[in-house]
C-alpha atoms as a PDB file:
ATOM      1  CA  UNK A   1      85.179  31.023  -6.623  1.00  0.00           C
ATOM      2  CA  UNK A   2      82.784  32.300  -4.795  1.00  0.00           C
ATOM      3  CA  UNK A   3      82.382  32.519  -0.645  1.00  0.00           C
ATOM      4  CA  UNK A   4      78.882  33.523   0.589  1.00  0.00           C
ATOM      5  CA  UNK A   5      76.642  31.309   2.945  1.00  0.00           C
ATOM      6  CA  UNK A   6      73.585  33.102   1.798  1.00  0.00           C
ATOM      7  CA  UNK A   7      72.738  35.544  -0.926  1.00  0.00           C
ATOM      8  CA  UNK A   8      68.837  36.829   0.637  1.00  0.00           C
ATOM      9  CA  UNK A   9      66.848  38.553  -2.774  1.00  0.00           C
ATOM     10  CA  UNK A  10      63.657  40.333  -2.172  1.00  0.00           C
ATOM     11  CA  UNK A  11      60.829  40.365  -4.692  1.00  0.00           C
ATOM     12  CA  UNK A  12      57.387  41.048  -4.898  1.00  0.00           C
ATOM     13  CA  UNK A  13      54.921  38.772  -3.486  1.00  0.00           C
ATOM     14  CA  UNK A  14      53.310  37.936  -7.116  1.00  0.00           C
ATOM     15  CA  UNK A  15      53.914  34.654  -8.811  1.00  0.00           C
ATOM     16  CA  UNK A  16      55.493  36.301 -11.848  1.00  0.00           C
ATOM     17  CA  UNK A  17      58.485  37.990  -9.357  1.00  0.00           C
ATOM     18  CA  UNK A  18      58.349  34.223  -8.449  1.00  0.00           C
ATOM     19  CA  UNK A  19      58.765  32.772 -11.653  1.00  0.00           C
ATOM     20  CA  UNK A  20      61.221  35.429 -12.904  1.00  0.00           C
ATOM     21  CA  UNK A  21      63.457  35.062  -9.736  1.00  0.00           C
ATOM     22  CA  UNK A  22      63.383  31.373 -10.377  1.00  0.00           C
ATOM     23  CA  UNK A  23      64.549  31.341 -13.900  1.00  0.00           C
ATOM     24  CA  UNK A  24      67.118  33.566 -13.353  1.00  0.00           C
ATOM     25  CA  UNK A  25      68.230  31.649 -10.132  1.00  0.00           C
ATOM     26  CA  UNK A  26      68.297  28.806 -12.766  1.00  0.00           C
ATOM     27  CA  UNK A  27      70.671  30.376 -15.084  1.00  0.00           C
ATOM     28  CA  UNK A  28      73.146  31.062 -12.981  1.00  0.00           C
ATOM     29  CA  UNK A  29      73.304  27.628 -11.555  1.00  0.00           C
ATOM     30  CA  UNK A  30      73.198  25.736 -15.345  1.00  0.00           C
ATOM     31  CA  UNK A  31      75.906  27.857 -15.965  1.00  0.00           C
ATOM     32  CA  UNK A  32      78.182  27.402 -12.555  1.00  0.00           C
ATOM     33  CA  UNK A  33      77.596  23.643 -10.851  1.00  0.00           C
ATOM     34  CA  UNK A  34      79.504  24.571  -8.015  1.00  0.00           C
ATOM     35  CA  UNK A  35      76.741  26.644  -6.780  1.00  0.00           C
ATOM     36  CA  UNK A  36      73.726  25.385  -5.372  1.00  0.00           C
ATOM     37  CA  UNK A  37      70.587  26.079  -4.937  1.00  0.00           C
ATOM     38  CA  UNK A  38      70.397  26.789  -1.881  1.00  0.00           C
ATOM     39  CA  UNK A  39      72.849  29.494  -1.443  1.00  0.00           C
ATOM     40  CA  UNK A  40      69.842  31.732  -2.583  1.00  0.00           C
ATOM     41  CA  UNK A  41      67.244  32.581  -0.078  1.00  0.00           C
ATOM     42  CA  UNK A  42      64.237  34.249  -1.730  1.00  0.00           C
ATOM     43  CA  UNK A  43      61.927  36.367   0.622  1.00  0.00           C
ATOM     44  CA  UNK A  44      58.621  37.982  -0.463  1.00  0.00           C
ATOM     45  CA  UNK A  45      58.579  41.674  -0.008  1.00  0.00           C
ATOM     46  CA  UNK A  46      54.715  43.258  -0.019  1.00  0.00           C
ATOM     47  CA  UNK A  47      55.112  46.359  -1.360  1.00  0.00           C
ATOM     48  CA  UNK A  48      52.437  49.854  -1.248  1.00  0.00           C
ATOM     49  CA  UNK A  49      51.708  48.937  -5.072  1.00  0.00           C
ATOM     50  CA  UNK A  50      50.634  45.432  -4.370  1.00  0.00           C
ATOM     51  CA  UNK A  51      48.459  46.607  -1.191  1.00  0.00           C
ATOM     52  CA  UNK A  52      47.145  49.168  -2.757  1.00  0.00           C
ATOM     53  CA  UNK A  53      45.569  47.109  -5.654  1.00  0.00           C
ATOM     54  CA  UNK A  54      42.492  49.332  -6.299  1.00  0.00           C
ATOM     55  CA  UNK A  55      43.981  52.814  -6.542  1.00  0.00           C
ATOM     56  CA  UNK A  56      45.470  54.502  -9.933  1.00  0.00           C
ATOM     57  CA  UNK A  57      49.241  54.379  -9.452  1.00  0.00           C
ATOM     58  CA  UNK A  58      49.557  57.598 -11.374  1.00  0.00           C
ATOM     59  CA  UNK A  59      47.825  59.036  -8.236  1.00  0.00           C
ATOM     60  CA  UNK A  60      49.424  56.832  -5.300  1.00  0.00           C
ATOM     61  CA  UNK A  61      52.772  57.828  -6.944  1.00  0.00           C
ATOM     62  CA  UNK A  62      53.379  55.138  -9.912  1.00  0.00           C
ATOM     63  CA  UNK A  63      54.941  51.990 -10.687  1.00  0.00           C
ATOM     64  CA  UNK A  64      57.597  52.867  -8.290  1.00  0.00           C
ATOM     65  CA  UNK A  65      55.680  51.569  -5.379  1.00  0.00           C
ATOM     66  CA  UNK A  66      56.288  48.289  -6.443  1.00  0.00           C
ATOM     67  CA  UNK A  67      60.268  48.227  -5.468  1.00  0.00           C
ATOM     68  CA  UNK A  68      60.136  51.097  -2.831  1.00  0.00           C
ATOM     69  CA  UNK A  69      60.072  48.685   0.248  1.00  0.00           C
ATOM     70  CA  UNK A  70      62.347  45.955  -1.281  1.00  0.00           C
ATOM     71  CA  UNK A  71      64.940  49.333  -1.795  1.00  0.00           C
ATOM     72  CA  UNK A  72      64.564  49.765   1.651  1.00  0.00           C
ATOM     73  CA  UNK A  73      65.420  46.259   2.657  1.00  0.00           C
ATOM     74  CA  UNK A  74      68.758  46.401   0.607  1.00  0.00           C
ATOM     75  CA  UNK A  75      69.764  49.749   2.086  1.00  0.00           C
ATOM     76  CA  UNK A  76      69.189  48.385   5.578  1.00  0.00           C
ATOM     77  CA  UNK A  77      71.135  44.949   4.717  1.00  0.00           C
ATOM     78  CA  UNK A  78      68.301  42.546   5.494  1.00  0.00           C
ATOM     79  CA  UNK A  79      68.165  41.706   1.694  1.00  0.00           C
ATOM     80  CA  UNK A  80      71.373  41.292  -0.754  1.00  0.00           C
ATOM     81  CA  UNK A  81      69.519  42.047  -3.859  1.00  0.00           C
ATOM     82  CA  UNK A  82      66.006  42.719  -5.084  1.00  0.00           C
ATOM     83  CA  UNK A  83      65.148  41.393  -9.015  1.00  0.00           C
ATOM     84  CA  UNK A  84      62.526  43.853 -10.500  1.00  0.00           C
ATOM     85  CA  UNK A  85      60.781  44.366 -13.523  1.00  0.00           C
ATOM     86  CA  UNK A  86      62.846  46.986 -14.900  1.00  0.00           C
ATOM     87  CA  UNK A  87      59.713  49.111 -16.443  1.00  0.00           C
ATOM     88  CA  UNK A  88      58.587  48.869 -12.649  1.00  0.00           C
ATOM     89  CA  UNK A  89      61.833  50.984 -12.063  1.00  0.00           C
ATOM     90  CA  UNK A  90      62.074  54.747 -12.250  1.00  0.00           C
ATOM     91  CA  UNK A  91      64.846  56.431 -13.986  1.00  0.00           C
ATOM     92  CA  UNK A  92      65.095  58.993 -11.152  1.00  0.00           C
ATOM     93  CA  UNK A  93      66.736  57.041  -8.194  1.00  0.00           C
ATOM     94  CA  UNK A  94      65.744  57.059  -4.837  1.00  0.00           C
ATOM     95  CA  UNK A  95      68.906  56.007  -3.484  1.00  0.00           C
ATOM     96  CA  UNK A  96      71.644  56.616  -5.526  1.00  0.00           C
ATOM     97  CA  UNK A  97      74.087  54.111  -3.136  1.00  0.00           C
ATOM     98  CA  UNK A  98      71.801  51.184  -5.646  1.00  0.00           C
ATOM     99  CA  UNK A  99      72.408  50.156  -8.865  1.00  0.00           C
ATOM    100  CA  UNK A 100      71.244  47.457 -11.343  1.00  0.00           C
ATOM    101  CA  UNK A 101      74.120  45.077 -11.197  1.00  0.00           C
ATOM    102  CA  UNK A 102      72.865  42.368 -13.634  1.00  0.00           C
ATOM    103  CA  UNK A 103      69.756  42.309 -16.962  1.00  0.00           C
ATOM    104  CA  UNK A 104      68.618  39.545 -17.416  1.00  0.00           C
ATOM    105  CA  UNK A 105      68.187  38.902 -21.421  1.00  0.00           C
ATOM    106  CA  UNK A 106      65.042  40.293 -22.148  1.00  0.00           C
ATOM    107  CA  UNK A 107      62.189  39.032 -23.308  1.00  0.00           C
ATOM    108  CA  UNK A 108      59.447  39.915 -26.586  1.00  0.00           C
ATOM    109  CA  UNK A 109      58.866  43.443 -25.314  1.00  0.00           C
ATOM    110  CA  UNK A 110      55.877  43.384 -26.953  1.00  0.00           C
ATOM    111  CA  UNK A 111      52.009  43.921 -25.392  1.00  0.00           C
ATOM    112  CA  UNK A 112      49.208  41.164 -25.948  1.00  0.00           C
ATOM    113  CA  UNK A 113      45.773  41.209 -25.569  1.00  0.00           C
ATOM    114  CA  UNK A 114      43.838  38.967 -24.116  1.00  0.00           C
ATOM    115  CA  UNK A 115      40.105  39.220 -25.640  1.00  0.00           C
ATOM    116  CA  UNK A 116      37.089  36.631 -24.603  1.00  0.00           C
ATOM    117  CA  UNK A 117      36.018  36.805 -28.017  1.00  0.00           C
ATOM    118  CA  UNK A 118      38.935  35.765 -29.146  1.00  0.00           C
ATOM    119  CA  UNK A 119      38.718  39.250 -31.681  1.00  0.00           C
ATOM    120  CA  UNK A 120      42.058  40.993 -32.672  1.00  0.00           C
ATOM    121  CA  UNK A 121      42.371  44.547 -31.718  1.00  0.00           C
ATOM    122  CA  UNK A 122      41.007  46.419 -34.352  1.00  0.00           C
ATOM    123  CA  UNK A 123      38.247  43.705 -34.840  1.00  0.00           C
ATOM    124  CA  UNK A 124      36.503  44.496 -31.142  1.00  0.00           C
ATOM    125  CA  UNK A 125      32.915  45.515 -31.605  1.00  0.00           C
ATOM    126  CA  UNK A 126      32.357  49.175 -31.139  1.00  0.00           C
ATOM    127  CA  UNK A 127      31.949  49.703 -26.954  1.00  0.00           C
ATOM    128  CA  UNK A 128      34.170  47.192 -25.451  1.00  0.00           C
ATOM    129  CA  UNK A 129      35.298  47.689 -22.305  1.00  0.00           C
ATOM    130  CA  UNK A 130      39.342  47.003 -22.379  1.00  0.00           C
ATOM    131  CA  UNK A 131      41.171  46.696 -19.103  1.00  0.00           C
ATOM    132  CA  UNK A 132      44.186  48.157 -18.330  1.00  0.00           C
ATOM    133  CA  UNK A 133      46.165  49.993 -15.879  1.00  0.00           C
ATOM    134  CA  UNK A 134      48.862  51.791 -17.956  1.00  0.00           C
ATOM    135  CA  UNK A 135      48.364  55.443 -18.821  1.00  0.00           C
ATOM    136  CA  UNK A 136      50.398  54.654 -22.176  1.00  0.00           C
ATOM    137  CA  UNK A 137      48.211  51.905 -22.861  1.00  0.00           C
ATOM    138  CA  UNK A 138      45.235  53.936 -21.928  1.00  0.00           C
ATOM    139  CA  UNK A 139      46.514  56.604 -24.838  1.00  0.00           C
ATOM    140  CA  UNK A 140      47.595  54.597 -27.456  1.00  0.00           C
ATOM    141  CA  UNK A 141      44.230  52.491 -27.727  1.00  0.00           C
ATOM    142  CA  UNK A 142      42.342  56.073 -27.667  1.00  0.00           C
ATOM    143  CA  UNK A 143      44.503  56.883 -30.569  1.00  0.00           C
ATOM    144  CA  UNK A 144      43.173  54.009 -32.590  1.00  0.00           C
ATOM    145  CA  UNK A 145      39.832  53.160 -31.326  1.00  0.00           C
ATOM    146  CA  UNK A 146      37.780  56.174 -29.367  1.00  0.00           C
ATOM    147  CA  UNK A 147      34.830  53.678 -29.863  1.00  0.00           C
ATOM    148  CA  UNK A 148      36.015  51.317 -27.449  1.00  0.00           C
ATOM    149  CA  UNK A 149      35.336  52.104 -23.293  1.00  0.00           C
ATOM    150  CA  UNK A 150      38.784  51.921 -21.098  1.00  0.00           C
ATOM    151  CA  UNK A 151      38.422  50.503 -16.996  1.00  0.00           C
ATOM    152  CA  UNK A 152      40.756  50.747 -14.965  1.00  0.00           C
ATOM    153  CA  UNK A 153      42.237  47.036 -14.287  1.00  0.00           C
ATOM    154  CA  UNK A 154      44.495  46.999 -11.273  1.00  0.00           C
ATOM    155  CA  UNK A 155      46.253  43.702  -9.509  1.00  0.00           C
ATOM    156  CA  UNK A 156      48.873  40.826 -10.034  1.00  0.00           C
ATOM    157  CA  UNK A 157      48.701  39.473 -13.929  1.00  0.00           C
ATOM    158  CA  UNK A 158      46.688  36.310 -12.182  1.00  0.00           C
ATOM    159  CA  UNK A 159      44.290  38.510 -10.562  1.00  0.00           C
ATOM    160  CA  UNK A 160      43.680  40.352 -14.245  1.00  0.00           C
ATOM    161  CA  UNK A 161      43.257  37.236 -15.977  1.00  0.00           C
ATOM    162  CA  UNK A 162      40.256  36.243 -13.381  1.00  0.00           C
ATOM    163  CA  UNK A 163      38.642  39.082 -13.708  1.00  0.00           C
ATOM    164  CA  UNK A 164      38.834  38.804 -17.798  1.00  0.00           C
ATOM    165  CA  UNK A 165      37.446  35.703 -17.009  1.00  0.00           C
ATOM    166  CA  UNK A 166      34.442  37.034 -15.020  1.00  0.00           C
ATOM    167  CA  UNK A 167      33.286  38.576 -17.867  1.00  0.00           C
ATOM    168  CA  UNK A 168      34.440  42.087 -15.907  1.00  0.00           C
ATOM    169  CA  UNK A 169      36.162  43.529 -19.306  1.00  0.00           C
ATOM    170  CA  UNK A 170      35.538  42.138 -22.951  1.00  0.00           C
ATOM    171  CA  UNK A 171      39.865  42.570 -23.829  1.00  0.00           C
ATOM    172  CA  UNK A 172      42.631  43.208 -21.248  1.00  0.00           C
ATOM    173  CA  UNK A 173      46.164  44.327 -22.465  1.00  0.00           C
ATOM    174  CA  UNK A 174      49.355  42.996 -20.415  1.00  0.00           C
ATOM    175  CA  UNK A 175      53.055  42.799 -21.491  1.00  0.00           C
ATOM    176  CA  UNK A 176      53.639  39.354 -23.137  1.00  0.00           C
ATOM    177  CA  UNK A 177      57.056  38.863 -21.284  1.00  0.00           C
ATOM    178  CA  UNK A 178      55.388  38.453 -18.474  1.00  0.00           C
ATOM    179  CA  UNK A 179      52.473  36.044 -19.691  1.00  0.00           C
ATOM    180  CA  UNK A 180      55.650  34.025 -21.357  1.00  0.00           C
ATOM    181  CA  UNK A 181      57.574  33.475 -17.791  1.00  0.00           C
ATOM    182  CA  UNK A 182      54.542  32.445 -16.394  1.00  0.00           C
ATOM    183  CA  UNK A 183      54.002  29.987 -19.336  1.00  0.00           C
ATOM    184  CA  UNK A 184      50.291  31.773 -19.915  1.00  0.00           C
ATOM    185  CA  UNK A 185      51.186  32.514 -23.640  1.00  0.00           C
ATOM    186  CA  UNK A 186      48.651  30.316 -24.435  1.00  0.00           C
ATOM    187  CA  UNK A 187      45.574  33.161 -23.626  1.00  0.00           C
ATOM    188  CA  UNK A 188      46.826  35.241 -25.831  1.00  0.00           C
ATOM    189  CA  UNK A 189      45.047  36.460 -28.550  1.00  0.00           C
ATOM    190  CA  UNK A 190      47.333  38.998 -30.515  1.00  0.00           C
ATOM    191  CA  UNK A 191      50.398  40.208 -29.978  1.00  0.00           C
ATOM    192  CA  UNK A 192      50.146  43.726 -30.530  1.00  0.00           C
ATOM    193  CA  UNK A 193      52.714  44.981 -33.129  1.00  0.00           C
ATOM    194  CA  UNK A 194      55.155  47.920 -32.233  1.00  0.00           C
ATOM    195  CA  UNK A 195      53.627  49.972 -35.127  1.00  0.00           C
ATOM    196  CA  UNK A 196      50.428  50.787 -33.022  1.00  0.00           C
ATOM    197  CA  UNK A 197      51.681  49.356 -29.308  1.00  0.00           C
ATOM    198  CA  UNK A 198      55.148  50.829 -28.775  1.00  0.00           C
ATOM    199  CA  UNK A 199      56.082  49.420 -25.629  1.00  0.00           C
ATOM    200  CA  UNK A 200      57.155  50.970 -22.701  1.00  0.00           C
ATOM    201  CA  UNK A 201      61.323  51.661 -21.733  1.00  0.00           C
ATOM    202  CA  UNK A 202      62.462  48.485 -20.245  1.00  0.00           C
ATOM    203  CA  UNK A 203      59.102  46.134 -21.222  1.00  0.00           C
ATOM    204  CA  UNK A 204      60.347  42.551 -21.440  1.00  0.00           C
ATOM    205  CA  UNK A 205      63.654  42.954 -18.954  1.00  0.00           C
ATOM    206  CA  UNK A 206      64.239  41.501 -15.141  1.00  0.00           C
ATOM    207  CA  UNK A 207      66.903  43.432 -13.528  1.00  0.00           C
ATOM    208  CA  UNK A 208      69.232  42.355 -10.536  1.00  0.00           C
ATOM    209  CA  UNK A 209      69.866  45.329  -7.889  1.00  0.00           C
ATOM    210  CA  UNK A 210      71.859  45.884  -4.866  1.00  0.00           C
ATOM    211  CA  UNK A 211      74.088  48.096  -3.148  1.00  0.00           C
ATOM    212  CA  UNK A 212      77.249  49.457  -5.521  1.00  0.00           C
ATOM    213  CA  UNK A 213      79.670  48.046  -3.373  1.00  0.00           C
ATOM    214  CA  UNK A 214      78.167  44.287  -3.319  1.00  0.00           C
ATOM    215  CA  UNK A 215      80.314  41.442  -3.328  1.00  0.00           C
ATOM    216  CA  UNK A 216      77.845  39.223  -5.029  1.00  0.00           C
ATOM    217  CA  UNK A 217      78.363  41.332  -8.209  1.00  0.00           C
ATOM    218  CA  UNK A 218      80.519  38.577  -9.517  1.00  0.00           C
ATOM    219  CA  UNK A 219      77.933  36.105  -9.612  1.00  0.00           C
ATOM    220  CA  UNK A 220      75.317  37.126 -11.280  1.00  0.00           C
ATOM    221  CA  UNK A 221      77.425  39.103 -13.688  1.00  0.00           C
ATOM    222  CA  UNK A 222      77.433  35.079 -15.311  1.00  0.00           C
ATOM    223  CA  UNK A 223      73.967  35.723 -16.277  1.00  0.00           C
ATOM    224  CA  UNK A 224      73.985  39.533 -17.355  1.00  0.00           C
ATOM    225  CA  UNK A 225      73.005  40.309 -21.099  1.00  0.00           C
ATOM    226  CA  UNK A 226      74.876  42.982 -21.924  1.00  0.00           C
ATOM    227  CA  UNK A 227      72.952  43.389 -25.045  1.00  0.00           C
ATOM    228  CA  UNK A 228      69.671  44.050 -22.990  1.00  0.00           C
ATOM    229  CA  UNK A 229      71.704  46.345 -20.466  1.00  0.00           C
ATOM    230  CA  UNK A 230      72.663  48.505 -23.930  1.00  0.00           C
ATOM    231  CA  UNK A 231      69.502  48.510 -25.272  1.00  0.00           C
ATOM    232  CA  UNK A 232      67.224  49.471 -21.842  1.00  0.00           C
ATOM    233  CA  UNK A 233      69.667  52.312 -20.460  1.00  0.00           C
ATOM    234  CA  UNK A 234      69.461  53.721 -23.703  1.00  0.00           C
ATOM    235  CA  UNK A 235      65.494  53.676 -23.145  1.00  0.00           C
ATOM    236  CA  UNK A 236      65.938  55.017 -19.365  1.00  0.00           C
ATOM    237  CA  UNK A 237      68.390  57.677 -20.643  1.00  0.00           C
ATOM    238  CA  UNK A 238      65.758  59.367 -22.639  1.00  0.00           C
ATOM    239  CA  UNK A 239      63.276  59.413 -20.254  1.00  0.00           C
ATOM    240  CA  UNK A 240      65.785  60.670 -17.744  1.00  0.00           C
ATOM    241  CA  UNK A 241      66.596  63.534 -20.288  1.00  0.00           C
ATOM    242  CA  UNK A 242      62.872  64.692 -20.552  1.00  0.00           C
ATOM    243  CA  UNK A 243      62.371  63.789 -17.228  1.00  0.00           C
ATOM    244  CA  UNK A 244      59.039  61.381 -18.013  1.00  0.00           C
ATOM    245  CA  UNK A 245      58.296  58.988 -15.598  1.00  0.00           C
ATOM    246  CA  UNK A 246      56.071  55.809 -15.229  1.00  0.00           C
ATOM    247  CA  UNK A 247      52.766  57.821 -15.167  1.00  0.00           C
ATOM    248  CA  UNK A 248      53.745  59.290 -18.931  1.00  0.00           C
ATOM    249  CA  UNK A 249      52.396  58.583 -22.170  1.00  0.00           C
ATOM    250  CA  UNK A 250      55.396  57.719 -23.137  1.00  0.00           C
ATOM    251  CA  UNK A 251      57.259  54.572 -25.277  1.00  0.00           C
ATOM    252  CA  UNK A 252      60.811  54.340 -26.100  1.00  0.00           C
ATOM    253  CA  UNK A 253      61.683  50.900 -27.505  1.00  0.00           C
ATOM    254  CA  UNK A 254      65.709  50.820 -28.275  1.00  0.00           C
ATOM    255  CA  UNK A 255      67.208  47.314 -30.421  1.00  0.00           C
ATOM    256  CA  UNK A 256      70.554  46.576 -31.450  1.00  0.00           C
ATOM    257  CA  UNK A 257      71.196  44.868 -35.105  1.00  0.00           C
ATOM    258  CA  UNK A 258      75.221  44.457 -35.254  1.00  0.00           C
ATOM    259  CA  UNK A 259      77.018  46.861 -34.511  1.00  0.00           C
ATOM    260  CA  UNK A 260      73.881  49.360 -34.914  1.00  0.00           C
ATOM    261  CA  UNK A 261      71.615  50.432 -31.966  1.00  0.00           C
ATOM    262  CA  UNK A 262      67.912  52.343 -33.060  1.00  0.00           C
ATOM    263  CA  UNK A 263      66.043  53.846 -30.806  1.00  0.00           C
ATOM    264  CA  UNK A 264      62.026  54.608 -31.273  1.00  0.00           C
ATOM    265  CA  UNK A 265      59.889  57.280 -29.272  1.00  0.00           C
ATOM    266  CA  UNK A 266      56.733  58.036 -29.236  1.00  0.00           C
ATOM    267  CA  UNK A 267      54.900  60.679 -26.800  1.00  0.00           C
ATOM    268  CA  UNK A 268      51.379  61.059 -26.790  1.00  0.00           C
ATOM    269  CA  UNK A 269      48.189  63.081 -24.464  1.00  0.00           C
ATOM    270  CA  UNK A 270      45.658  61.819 -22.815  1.00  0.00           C
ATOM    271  CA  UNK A 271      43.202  62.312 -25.672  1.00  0.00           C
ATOM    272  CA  UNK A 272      45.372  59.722 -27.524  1.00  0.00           C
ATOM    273  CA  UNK A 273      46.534  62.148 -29.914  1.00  0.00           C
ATOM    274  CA  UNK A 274      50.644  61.235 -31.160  1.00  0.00           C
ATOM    275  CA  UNK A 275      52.172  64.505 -30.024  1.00  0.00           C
ATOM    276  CA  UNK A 276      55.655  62.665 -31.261  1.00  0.00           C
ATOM    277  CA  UNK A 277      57.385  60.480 -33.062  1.00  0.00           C
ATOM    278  CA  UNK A 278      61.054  60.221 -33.016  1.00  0.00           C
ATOM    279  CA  UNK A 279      63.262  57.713 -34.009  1.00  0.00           C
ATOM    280  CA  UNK A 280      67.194  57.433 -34.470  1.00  0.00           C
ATOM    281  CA  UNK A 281      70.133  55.420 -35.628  1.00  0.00           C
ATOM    282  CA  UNK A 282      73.825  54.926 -35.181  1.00  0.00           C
ATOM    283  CA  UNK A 283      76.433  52.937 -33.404  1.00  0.00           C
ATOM    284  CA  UNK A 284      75.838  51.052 -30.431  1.00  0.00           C
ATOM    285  CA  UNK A 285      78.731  52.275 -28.753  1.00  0.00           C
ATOM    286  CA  UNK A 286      77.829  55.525 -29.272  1.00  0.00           C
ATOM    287  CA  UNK A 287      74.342  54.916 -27.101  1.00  0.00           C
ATOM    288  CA  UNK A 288      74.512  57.723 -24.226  1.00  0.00           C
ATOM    289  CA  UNK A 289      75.279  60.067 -26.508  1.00  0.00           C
ATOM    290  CA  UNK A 290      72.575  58.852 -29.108  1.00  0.00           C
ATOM    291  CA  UNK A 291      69.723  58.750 -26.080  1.00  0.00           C
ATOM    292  CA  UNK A 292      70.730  62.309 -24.616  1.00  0.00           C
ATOM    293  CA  UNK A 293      70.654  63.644 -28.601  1.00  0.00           C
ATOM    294  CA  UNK A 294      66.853  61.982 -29.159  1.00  0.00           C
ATOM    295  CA  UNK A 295      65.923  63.091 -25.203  1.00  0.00           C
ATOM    296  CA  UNK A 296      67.193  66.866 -26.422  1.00  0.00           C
ATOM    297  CA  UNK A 297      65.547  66.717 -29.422  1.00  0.00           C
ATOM    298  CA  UNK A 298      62.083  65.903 -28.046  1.00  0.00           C
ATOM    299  CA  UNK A 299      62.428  68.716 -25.546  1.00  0.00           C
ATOM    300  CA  UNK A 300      63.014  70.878 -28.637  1.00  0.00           C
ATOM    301  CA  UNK A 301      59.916  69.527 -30.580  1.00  0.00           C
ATOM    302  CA  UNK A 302      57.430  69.267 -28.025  1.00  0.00           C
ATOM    303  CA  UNK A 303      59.017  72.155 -24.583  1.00  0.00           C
ATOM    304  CA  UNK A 304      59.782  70.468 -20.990  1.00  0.00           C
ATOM    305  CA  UNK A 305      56.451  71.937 -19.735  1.00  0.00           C
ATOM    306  CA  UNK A 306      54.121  69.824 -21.743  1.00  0.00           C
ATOM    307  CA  UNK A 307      56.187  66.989 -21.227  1.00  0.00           C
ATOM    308  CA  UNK A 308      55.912  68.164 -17.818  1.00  0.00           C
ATOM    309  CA  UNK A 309      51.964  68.386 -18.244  1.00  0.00           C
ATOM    310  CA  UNK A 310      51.391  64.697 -19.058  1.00  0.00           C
ATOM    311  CA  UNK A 311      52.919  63.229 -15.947  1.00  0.00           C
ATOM    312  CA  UNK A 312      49.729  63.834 -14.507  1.00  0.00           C
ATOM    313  CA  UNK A 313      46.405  62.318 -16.119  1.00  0.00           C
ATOM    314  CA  UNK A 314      43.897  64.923 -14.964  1.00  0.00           C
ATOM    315  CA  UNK A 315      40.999  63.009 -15.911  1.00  0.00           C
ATOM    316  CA  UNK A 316      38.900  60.067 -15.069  1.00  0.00           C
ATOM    317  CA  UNK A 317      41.147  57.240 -15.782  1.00  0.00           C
ATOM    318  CA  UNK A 318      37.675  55.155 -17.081  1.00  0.00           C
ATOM    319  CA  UNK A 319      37.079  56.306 -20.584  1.00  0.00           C
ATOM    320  CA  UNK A 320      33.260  55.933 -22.398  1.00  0.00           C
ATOM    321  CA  UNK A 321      33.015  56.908 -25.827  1.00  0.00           C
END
């Protein structure tokens, strides 16, 4: 069925690309035993966002830094396909010759915190220092708790964990998909409920990508969840709309029930204040046209110039009540 001697995927040097590239390697051979394992050659990719580890990526140019160079190495040939965290992947495409070719079913989109007091959110003493490097994040727990300090937390999900450890933050706040895939569920302390942590567009989803006009398509269209591909380009749609990017306090958390698809949206500044909140219902079929309505609508509410506004966080990114 299929006639390749070598599909080469790029990924990030971290051990969650690791472990996500594995277990979706593993899909697709449970699900096809005349491929083998080693018809996938997996090469690690560093990328600017993993060397610069210390830097605010809303000032080195966001999250996409973490798939430029792996884009790069599919464009020039010397990689098939890369596999991504699709909320690592802006909506406005660098190369438009690329395209996600499988989704991976997603995972709990959800955030979790991590606290060494083993305190819930809303139970942290008054001062703790939370660690994060999300400008969502950053706005969301200003909305709820101004009493608590923010610090910047930068590096692989391992790396963040260690310094947790080390007593550098009291509470950290990372996306539980990726704590689940790396079978670290365990440190969690609460999983943050969508009612005060609406996650970011994608959160929770691995995405395939190569060239347009790839042959190895076919195979890992076995493992794509068309469900999850519904659901997230409904979430990158709006953000394309009001042209938001990764540096944006923005969430948009889309979930199909049947036959029905509802998206959520909220947009907040950097004060944590809720600007917005949107949210809309209808058939899933009907999800471009449901996306570009809520994207249009949010323009209308809120003006393209203060959406505009918030892609850049003008302050210190450390926070002290």
């Amino acid at each position: 069925m299929f006639e390749f001697e070598k599909i080469v995927v790029g990924i990030r040097s971290s051990n969650l690309s690791k472990s996500q590239t594995n277990l979706l390697i593993q899909e697709i051979l449970s699900l096809d035993p005349k491929i083998k394992r080693d018809l996938f050659d997996i090469r690690t990719i560093k990328t600017t966002g993993d060397v610069q580890s210390t830097h605010r990526l809303d000032r080195i140019g966001g999250k996409g830094l973490f798939i430029k160079e792996i884009e790069e190495q599919i464009i020039s040939g010397k990689v098939d396909v890369g596999v991504h965290s699709m909320k690592d992947v802006p909506v406005q495409e660098a190369f438009p010759d690329l395209d996600i070719i499988c989704w991976t079913k997603r995972h709990k989109a959800n955030d979790a915190l991590l606290s060494n007091s083993g305190k819930s959110f809303m139970d942290l003493p008054p001062g703790s220092v939370i660690g994060t490097s999300s400008v969502r994040r950053r706005s969301q727990v200003l909305n709820l708790r101004k009493d608590l300090s923010i610090k910047l937390l930068r590096g692989n999900v391992d790396t963040r964990i260690q310094k947790l450890k080390n007593k550098e933050y009291d509470a950290i706040i990372l996306s539980l998909a990726g704590l689940e895939r790396l079978g670290m569920e365990h440190l969690v302390t609460e999983v943050l409920d969508f009612q005060l942590f609406l996650p970011a567009a994608c959160q929770g989803s691995v995405g395939v990508q190569a060239m347009r006009s790839s042959r190895v398509k076919k195979i890992f269209s076995l493992i794509n969840d068309y469900k999850t591909q519904t659901e997230c380009l409904s979430e990158r749609r709006v953000l394309k709309i009001i042209n938001a990017n990764c540096n944006s306090p923005v969430s948009v958390y889309a979930k199909i029930d049947n036959e029905q698809i509802n998206i959520r949206f909220e947009l907040y500044d950097h004060d944590g204040q809720k600007i917005l909140r949107k949210e809309l219902t209808g058939n899933k079929n009907n999800y471009f046209e449901l996306s570009n309505h809520l994207g249009l609508e949010v323009i209308k509410a809120v003006g393209q110039k203060k959406i505009n506004e918030l892609d850049e966080l003008k302050n210190d990114f450390d926070y002290t009540p």
